[in-house]
Protein backbone atom coordinates (compact mmCIF):
# COMPACT_ATOMS: atom_id res chain seq x y z
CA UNK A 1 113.66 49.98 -5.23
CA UNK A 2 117.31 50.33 -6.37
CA UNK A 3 118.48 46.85 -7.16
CA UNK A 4 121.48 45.69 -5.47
CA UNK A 5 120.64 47.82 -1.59
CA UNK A 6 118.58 46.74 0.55
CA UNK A 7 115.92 49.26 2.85
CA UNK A 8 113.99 48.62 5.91
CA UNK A 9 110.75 50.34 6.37
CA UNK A 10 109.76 51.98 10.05
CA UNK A 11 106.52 52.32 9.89
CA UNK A 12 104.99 54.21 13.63
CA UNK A 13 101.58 53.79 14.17
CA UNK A 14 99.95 56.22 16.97
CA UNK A 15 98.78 55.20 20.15
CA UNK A 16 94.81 54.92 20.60
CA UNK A 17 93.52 57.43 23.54
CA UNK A 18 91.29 55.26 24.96
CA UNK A 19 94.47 52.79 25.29
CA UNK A 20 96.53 56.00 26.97
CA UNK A 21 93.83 56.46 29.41
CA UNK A 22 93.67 52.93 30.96
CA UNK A 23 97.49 52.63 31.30
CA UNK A 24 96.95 56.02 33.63
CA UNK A 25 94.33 54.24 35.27
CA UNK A 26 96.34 51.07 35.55
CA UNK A 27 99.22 53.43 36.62
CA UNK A 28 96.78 55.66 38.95
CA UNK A 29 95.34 52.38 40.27
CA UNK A 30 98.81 50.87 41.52
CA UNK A 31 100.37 53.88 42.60
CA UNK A 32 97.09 54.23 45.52
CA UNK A 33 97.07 50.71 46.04
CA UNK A 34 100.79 51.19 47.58
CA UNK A 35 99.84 54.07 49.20
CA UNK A 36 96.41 52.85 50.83
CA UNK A 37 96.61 49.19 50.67
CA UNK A 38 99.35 48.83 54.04
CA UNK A 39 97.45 50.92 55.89
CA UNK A 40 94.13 49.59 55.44
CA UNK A 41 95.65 46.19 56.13
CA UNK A 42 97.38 46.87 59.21
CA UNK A 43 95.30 46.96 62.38
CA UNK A 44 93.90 50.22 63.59
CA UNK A 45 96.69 51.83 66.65
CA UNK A 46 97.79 54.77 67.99
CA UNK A 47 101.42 56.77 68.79
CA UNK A 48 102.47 58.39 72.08
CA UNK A 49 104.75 61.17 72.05
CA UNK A 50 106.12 63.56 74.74
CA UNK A 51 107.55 66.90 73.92
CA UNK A 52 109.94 67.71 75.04
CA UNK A 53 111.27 64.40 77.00
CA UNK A 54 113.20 66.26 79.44
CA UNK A 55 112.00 68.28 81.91
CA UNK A 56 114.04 70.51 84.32
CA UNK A 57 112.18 71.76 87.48
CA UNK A 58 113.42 73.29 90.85
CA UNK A 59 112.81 71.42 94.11
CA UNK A 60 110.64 72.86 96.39
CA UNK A 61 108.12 71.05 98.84
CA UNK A 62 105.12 70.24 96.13
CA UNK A 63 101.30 69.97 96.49
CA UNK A 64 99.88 66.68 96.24
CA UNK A 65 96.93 68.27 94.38
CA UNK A 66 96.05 66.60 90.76
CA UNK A 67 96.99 69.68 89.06
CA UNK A 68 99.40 72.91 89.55
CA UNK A 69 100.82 75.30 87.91
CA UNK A 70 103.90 76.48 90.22
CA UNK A 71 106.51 78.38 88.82
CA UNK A 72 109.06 75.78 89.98
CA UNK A 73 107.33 72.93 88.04
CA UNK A 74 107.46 72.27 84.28
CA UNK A 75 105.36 70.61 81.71
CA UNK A 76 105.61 68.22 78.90
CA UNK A 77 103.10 68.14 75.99
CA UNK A 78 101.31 64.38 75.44
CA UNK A 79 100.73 63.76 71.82
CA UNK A 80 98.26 60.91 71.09
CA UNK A 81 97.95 60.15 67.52
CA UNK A 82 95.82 57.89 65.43
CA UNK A 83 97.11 55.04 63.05
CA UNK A 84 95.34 53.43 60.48
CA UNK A 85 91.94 54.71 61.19
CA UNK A 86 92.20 54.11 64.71
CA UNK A 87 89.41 56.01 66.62
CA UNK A 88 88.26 55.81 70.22
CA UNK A 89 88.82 56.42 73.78
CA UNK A 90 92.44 56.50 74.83
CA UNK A 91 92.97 57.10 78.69
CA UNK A 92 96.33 58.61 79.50
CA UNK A 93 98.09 58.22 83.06
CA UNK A 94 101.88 58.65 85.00
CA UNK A 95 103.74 57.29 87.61
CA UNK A 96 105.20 58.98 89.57
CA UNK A 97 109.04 58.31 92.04
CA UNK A 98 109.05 58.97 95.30
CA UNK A 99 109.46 62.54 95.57
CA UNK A 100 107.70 63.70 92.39
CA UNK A 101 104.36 64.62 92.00
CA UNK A 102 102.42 65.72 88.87
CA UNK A 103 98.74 65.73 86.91
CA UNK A 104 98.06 64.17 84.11
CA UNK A 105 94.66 64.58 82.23
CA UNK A 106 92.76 61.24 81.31
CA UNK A 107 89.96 60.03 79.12
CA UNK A 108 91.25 61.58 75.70
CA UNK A 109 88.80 60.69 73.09
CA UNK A 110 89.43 60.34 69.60
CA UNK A 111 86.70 61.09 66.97
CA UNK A 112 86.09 60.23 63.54
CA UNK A 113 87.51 57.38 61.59
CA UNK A 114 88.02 59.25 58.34
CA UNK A 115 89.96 62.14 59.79
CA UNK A 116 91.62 59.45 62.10
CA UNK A 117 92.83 57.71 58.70
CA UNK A 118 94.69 61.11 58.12
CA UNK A 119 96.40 60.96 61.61
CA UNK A 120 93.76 62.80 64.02
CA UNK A 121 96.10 63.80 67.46
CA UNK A 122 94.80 64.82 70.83
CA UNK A 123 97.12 66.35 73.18
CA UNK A 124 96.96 67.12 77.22
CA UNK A 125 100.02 68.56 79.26
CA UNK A 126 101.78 66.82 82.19
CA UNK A 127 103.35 69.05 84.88
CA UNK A 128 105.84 67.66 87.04
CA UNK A 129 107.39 69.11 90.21
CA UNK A 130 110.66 67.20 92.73
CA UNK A 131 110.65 68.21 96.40
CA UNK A 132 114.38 67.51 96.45
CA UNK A 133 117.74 67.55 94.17
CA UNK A 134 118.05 64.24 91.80
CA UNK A 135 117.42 62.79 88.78
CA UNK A 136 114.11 61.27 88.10
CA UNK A 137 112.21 59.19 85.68
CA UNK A 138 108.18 59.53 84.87
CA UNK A 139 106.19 56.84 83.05
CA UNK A 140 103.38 57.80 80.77
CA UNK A 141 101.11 55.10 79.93
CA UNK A 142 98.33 55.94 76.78
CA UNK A 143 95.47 52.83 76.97
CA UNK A 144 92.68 51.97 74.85
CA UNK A 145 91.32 48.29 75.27
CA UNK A 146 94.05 46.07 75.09
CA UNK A 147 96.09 49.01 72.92
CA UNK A 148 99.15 50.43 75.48
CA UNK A 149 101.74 52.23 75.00
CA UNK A 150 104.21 54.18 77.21
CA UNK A 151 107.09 56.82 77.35
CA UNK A 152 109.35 58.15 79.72
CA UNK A 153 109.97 61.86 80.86
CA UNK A 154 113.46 62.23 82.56
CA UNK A 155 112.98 64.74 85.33
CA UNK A 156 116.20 67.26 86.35
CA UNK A 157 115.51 68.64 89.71
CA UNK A 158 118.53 71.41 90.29
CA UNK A 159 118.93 74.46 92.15
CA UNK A 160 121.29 76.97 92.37
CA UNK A 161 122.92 77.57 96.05
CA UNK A 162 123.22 81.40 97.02
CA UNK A 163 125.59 82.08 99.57
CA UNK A 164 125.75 86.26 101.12
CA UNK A 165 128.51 86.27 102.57
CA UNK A 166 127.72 89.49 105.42
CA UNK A 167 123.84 89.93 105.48
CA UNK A 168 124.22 92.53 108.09
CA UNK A 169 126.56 95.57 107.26
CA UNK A 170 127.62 98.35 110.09
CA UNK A 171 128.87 101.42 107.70
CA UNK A 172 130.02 105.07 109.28
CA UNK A 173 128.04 107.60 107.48
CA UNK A 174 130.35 108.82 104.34
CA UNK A 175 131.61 105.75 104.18
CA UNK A 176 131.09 102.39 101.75
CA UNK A 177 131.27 98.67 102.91
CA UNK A 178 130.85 95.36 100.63
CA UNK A 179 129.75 91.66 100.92
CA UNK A 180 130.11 88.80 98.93
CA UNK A 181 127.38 86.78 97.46
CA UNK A 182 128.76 83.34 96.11
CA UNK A 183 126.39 81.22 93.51
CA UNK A 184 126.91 77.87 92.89
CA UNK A 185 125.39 75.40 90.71
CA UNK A 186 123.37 72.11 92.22
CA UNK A 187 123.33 68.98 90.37
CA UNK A 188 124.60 70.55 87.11
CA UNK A 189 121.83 73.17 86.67
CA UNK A 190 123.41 76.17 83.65
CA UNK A 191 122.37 78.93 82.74
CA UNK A 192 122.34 82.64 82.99
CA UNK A 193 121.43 84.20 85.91
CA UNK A 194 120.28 87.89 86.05
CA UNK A 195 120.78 90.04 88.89
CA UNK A 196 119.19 93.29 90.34
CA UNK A 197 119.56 95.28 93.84
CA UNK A 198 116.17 96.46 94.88
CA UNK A 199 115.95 99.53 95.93
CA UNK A 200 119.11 100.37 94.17
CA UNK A 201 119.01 104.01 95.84
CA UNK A 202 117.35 105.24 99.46
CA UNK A 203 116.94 108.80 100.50
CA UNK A 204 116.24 108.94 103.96
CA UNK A 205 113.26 111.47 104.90
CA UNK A 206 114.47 114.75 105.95
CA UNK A 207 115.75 118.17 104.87
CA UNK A 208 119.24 118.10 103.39
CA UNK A 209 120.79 120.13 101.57
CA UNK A 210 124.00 118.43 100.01
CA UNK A 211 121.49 115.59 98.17
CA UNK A 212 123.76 113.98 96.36
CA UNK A 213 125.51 113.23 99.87
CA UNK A 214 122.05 112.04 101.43
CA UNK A 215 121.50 108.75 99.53
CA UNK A 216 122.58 105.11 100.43
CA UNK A 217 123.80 103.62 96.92
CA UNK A 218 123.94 99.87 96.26
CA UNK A 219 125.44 98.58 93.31
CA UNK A 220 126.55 95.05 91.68
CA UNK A 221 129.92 93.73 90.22
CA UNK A 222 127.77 92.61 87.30
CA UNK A 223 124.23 92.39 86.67
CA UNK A 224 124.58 89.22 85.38
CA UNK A 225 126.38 85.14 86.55
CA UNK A 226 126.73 82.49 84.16
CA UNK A 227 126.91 78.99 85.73
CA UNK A 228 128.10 75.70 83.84
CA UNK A 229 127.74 72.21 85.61
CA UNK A 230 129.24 72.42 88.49
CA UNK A 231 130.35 75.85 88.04
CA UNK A 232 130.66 78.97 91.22
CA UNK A 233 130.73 82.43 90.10
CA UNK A 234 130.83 85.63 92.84
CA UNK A 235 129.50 89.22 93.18
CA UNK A 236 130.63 92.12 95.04
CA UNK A 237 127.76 93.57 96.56
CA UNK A 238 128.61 97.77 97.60
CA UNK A 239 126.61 99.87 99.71
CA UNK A 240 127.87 103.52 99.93
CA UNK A 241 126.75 105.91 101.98
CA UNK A 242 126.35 109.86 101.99
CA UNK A 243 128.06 111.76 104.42
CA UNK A 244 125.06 113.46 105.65
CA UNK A 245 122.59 109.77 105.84
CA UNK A 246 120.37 109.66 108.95
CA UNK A 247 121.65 107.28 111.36
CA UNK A 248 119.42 104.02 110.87
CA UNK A 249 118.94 100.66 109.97
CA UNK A 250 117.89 99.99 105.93
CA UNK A 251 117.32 97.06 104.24
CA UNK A 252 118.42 96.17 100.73
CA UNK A 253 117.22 92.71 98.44
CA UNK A 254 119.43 91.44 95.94
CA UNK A 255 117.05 89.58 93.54
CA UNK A 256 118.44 86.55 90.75
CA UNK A 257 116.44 85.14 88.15
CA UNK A 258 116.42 82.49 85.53
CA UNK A 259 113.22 82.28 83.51
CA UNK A 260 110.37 81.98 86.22
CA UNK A 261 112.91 80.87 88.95
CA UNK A 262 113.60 83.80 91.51
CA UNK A 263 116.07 83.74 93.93
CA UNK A 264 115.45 87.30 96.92
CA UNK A 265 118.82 87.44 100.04
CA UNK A 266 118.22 90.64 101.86
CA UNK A 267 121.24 92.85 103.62
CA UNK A 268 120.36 94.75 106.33
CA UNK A 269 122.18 97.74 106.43
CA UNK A 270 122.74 99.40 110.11
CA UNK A 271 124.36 103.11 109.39
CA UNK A 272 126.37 104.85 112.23
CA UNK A 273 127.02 108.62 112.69
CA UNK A 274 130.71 109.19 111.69
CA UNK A 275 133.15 110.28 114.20
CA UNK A 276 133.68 113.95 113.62
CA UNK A 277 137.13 114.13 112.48
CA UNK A 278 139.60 117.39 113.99
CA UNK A 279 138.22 120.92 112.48
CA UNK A 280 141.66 122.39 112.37
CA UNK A 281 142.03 126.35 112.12
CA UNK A 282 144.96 127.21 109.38
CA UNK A 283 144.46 130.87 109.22
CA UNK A 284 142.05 133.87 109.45
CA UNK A 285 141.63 137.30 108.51
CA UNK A 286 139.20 140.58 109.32
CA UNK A 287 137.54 141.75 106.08
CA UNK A 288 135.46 144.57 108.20
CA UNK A 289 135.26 145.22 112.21
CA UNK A 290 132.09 142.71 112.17
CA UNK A 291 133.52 140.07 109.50
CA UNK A 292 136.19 137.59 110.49
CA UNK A 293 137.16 135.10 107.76
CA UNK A 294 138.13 131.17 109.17
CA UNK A 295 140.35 129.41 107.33
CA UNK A 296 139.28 125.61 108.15
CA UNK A 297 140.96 122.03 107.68
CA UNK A 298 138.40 118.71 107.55
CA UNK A 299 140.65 115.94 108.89
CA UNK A 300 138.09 113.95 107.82
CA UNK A 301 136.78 110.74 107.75
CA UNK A 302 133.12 112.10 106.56
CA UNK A 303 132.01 115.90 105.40
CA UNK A 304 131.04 117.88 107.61
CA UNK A 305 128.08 120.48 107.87
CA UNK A 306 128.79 123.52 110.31
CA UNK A 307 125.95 124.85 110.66
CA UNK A 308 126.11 127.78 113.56
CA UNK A 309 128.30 129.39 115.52
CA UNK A 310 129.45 131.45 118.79
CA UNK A 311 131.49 134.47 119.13
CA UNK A 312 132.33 135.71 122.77
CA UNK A 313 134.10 138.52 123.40
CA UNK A 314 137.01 139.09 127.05
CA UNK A 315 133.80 140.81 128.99
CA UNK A 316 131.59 137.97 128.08
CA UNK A 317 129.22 139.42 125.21
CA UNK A 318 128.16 136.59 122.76
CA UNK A 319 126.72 136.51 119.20
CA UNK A 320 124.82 133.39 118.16
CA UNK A 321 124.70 132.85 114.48
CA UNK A 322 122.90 130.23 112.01
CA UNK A 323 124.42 129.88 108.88
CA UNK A 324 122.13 129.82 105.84
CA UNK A 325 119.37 130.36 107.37
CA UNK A 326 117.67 128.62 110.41
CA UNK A 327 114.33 126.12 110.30
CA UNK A 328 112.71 124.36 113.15
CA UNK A 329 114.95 121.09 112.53
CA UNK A 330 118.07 123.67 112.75
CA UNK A 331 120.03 125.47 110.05
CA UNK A 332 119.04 124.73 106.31
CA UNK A 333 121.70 125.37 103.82
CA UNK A 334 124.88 125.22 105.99
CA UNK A 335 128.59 125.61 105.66
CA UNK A 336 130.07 122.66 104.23
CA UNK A 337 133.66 121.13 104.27
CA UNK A 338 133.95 117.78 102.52
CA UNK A 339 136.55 114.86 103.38
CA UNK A 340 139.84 115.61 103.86
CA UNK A 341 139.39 119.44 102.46
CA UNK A 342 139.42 122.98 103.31
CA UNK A 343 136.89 125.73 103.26
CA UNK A 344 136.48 129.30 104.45
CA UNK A 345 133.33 130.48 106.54
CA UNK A 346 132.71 134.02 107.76
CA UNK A 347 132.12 134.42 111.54
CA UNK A 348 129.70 138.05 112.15
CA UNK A 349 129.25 140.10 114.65
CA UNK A 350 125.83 141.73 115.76
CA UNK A 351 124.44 143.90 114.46
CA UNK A 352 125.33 143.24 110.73
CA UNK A 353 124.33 139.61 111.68
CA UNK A 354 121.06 138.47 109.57
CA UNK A 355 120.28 135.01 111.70
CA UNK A 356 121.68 136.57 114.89
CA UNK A 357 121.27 136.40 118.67
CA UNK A 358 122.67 138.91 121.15
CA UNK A 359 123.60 138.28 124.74
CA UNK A 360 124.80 140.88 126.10
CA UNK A 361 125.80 144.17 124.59
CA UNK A 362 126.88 144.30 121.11
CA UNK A 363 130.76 144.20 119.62
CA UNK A 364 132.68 144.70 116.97
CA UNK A 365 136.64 142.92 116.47
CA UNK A 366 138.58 145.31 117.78
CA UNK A 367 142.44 145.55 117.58
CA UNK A 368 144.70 143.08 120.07
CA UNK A 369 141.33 141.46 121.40
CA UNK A 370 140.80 137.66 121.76
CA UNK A 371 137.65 136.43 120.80
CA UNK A 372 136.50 132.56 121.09
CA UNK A 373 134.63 131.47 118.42
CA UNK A 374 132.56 127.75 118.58
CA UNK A 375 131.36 125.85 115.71
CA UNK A 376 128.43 123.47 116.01
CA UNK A 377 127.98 121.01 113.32
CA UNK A 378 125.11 118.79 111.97
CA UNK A 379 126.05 115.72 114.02
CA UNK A 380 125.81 118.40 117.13
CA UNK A 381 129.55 118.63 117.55
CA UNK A 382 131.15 121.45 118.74
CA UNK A 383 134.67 123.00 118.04
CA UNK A 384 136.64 125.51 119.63
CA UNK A 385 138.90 128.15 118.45
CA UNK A 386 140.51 131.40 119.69
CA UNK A 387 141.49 134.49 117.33
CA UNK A 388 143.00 138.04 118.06
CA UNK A 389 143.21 140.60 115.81
């Protein structure tokens, strides 16, 4: 020691292990205690829980059965769960508003106190179904002994109003004709709505030979409507027809739907023949003695499928022709002069005449001779013309 200074001495000494150990222990012993110790001093109970809360059905007249499963209704999942080692019988029920029915399972049993310590659950499903629009409120009661407990379910009954504004259309054949269908939200239902035309497409039985011009077309503005509260949204509804459609009646059914909601408004289509528009001759011309060459003008308002002809000669000889050539429903494969065109045919004489008739004796065009010629078309129209040569 140096004289005059003064040192202090820090002398550690280790910690015994078996002292480490019991302050764990100690440590281990508290640390449970707050974990364990509330629970097994509070008194054995259960929780109720719905999932979700809400529900959101459609109205619709509904069964008074105990349990359905209608595409209209909608379900919310009943949680029963055990607190602090609760274990037991727990019987579940609902009431219901006027206007609401439902099912609700009962006589959930809960099994085991040492898994109940951990929180055992049991679950059962309530559907719920309105008959009319509104806003609703279902009670859930959970009972064991004199244990209760009880939650609500708020019920949304909407609908969405579809409104077609012509569900009977009267088109001309070659023609196309629309209707409005108007949607409109009911007690603030939103959401997207899709849209389809079923059958999008008809083809009438029966030979015809311009197919593109034989089908009855329906089509949408949009295949799909959003709707927000109180929200209205429209469609355009088309149905075009081909020129050449069999007169009839055909049905089409515009189909909405959201989720498992379906929505079906049917148009009932009514097709007329078209009045045959004036054939108008602009010219001709002789190509051989037994070939004349029309020059023709479709005034329209369809297309229109000659499909044979006459020529008569001044001493009263006539050659029937088919154009194409002829089946047992008529003449397959035509002449054909759309909407407001022009088109050529060629008018023969016998004998050069392949799908001919001869009354008479045969002929040829001969120099300043008049000949009347007839055109028959499809819709069994006839039209008249006179050329000399």
């Amino acid at each position: 020691m140096k004289t005059g200074s003064t040192e202090t001495l820090n002398i550690r000494r280790p910690v015994p292990l078996w002292l480490f150990i019991v302050g764990l222990l100690v440590v281990a012993a508290i640390s449970s205690g707050a974990f364990y110790l509330p629970k097994l001093l509070s008194p054995p109970d259960f929780q109720l829980s719905l999932e979700p809360a809400s529900l959101y059905v459609r109205p619709e007249p509904v069964s008074t059965s105990s349990s359905f499963e209608d595409a209209n209704s909608s379900g919310s999942l009943v949680t029963v769960k055990s607190l602090n080692g609760f274990s037991g019988a727990v019987s579940i029920s609902a009431t219901f508003p006027n206007g609401v029915r439902g099912n609700a399972a009962t006589g959930t049993v809960l099994l085991g106190s040492d898994a109940a310590l951990f929180g055992l659950n049991a679950t059962t499903t309530i559907r719920v179904g309105a008959a009319s629009l509104g806003d609703y409120s279902v009670t859930v009661v959970a009972a064991s002994g004199s244990l209760v407990h009880s939650a609500s379910i708020t019920v949304h009954s909407q609908d969405v109003s579809v409104q077609v504004g012509q569900t009977t259309l009267r088109p001309l054949q070659g023609s196309s004709v629309e209707s409005q269908i108007t949607y409109s939200s009911l007690n603030q239902f939103a959401g997207n709505l899709t849209l389809t035309e079923t059958p999008h497409m008809i083809y009438p039985n029966g030979p015809c030979p311009y197919f593109g011009r034989c089908f009855i077309n329906s089509t949408l503005s949009t295949s799909s409507v959003i709707l927000n509260g109180r929200s209205t949204s429209s469609v355009i509804l088309t149905i075009a027809v081909g020129d050449f459609v069999p007169a009839g009646n055909y049905t089409f059914t515009t189909i909405t739907a959201y989720g498992g909601w379906t929505w079906q408004e049917q148009v009932r289509v009514g097709v007329a023949v078209a009045p045959e528009p004036s054939l108008t001759l602009d010219g001709y011309s002789y190509s051989s003695d037994t070939n004349a060459t029309l020059i023709l003008r479709n005034g329209g308002p369809a297309a229109i499928e000659i499909t044979s002809y006459t020529v008569t000669d001044s001493a009263g000889d006539r050659v029937t022709g088919c154009f194409g050539f002829p089946i047992p429903m008529g003449c397959y494969l035509a002449s054909f002069i759309g909407q407001n065109d022009g088109g050529a045919i060629n008018v023969l004489t016998a004998p050069l005449c392949g799908y001919c008739s001869l009354s008479g004796s045969s002929f040829t065009y001969q120099p300043s001779q008049t000949y009347t010629i007839v055109l028959t078309t499809s819709r069994q129209n006839s039209f008249t013309h006179s050329i000399t040569r």
